[in-house]
Protein backbone atom coordinates (compact mmCIF):
# COMPACT_ATOMS: atom_id res chain seq x y z
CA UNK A 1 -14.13 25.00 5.92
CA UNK A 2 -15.82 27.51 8.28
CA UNK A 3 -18.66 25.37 8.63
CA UNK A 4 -16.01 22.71 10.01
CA UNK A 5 -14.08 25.05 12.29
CA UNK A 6 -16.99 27.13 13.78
CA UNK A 7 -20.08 25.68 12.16
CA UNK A 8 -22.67 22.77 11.73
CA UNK A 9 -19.97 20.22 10.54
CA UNK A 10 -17.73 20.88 13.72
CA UNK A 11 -18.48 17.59 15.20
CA UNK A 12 -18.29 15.27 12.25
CA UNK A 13 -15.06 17.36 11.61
CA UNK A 14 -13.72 16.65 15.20
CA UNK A 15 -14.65 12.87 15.03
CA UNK A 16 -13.11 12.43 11.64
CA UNK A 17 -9.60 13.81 12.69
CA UNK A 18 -9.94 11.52 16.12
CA UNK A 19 -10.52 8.54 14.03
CA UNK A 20 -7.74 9.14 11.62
CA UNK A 21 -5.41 10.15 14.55
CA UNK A 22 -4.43 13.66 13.25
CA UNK A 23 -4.10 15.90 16.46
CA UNK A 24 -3.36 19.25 14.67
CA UNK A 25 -4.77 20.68 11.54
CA UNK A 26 -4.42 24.54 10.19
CA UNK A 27 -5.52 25.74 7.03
CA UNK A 28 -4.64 29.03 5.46
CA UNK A 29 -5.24 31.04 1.86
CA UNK A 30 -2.27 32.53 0.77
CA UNK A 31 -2.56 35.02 -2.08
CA UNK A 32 -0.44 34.74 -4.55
CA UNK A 33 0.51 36.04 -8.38
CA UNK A 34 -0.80 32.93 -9.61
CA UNK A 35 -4.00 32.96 -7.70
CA UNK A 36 -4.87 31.39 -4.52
CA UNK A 37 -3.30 28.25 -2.59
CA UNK A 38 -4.18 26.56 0.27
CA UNK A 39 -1.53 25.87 2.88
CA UNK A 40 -1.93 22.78 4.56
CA UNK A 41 -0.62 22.17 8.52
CA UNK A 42 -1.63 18.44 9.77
CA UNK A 43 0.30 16.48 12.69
CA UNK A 44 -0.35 12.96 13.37
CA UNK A 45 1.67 10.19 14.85
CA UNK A 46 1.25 8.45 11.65
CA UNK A 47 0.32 11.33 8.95
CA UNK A 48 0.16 8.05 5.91
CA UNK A 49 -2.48 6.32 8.26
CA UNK A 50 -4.07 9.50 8.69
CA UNK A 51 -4.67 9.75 4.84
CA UNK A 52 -5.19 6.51 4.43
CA UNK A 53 -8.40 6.65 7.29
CA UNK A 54 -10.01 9.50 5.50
CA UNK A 55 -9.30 8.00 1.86
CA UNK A 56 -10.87 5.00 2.61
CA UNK A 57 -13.68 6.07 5.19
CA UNK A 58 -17.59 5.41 4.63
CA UNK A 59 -18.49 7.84 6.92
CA UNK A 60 -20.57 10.72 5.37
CA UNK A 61 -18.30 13.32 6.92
CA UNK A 62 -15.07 11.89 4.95
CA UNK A 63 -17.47 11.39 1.55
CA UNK A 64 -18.04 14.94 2.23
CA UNK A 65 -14.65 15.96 2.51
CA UNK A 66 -13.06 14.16 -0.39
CA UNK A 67 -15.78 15.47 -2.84
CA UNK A 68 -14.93 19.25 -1.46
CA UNK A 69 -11.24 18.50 -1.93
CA UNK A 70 -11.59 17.09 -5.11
CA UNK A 71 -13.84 19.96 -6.38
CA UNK A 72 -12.05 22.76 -4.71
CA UNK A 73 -8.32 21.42 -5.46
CA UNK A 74 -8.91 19.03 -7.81
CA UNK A 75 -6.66 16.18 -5.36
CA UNK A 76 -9.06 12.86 -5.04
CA UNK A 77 -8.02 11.62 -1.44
CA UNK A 78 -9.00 8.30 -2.44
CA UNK A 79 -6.78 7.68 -5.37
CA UNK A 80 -3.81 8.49 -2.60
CA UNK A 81 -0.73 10.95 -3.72
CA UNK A 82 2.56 11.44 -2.65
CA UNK A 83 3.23 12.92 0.79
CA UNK A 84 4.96 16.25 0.96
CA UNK A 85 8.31 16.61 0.57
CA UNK A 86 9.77 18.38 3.62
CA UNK A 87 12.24 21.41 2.78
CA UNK A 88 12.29 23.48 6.46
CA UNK A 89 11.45 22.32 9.81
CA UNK A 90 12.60 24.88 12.58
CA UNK A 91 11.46 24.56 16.00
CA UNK A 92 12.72 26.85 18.46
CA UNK A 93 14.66 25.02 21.38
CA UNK A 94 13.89 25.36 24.88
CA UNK A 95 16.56 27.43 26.25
């Protein structure tokens, strides 16, 4: 995910999230007893379009990705999956 970040895939990266609408994205590794996990941030105005865009996308960049995802987490964007189920949201209020 470097390479997307900081390296030679930056500006497929970039143009992929523009297309698909998603204006924030964050990715951590969290250690854990059971082994790794990645934790996930994304914002969009419309997160399910978001998906949907990179599910369905030709582009080589979004080929890309789904084959890493599906290798590295074993999730195949195109087959869809259930959003997230939302347990805390805090945002601190401007006081």
């Amino acid at each position: 995910m470097t390479a997307c970040w900081r390296g030679e895939r930056k500006e497929a990266y970039e143009d992929s999230r523009q297309r698909a609408g998603i204006t924030r994205e964050s990715t951590w590794i969290q250690a854990t007893p059971g082994g790794d996990v990645a934790v996930v941030f994304l914002e969009a105005d419309d997160l399910a379009t978001a998906f949907q865009t990179i599910a369905a996308s030709e582009e080589p960049f979004d080929a890309w990705f789904r084959a890493h995802v599906r290798e590295a987490h074993g999730i195949d964007l195109a087959e869809g999956f259930a959003p997230p189920e939302v347990v805390l949201d805090f945002k601190a209020s401007d006081v």
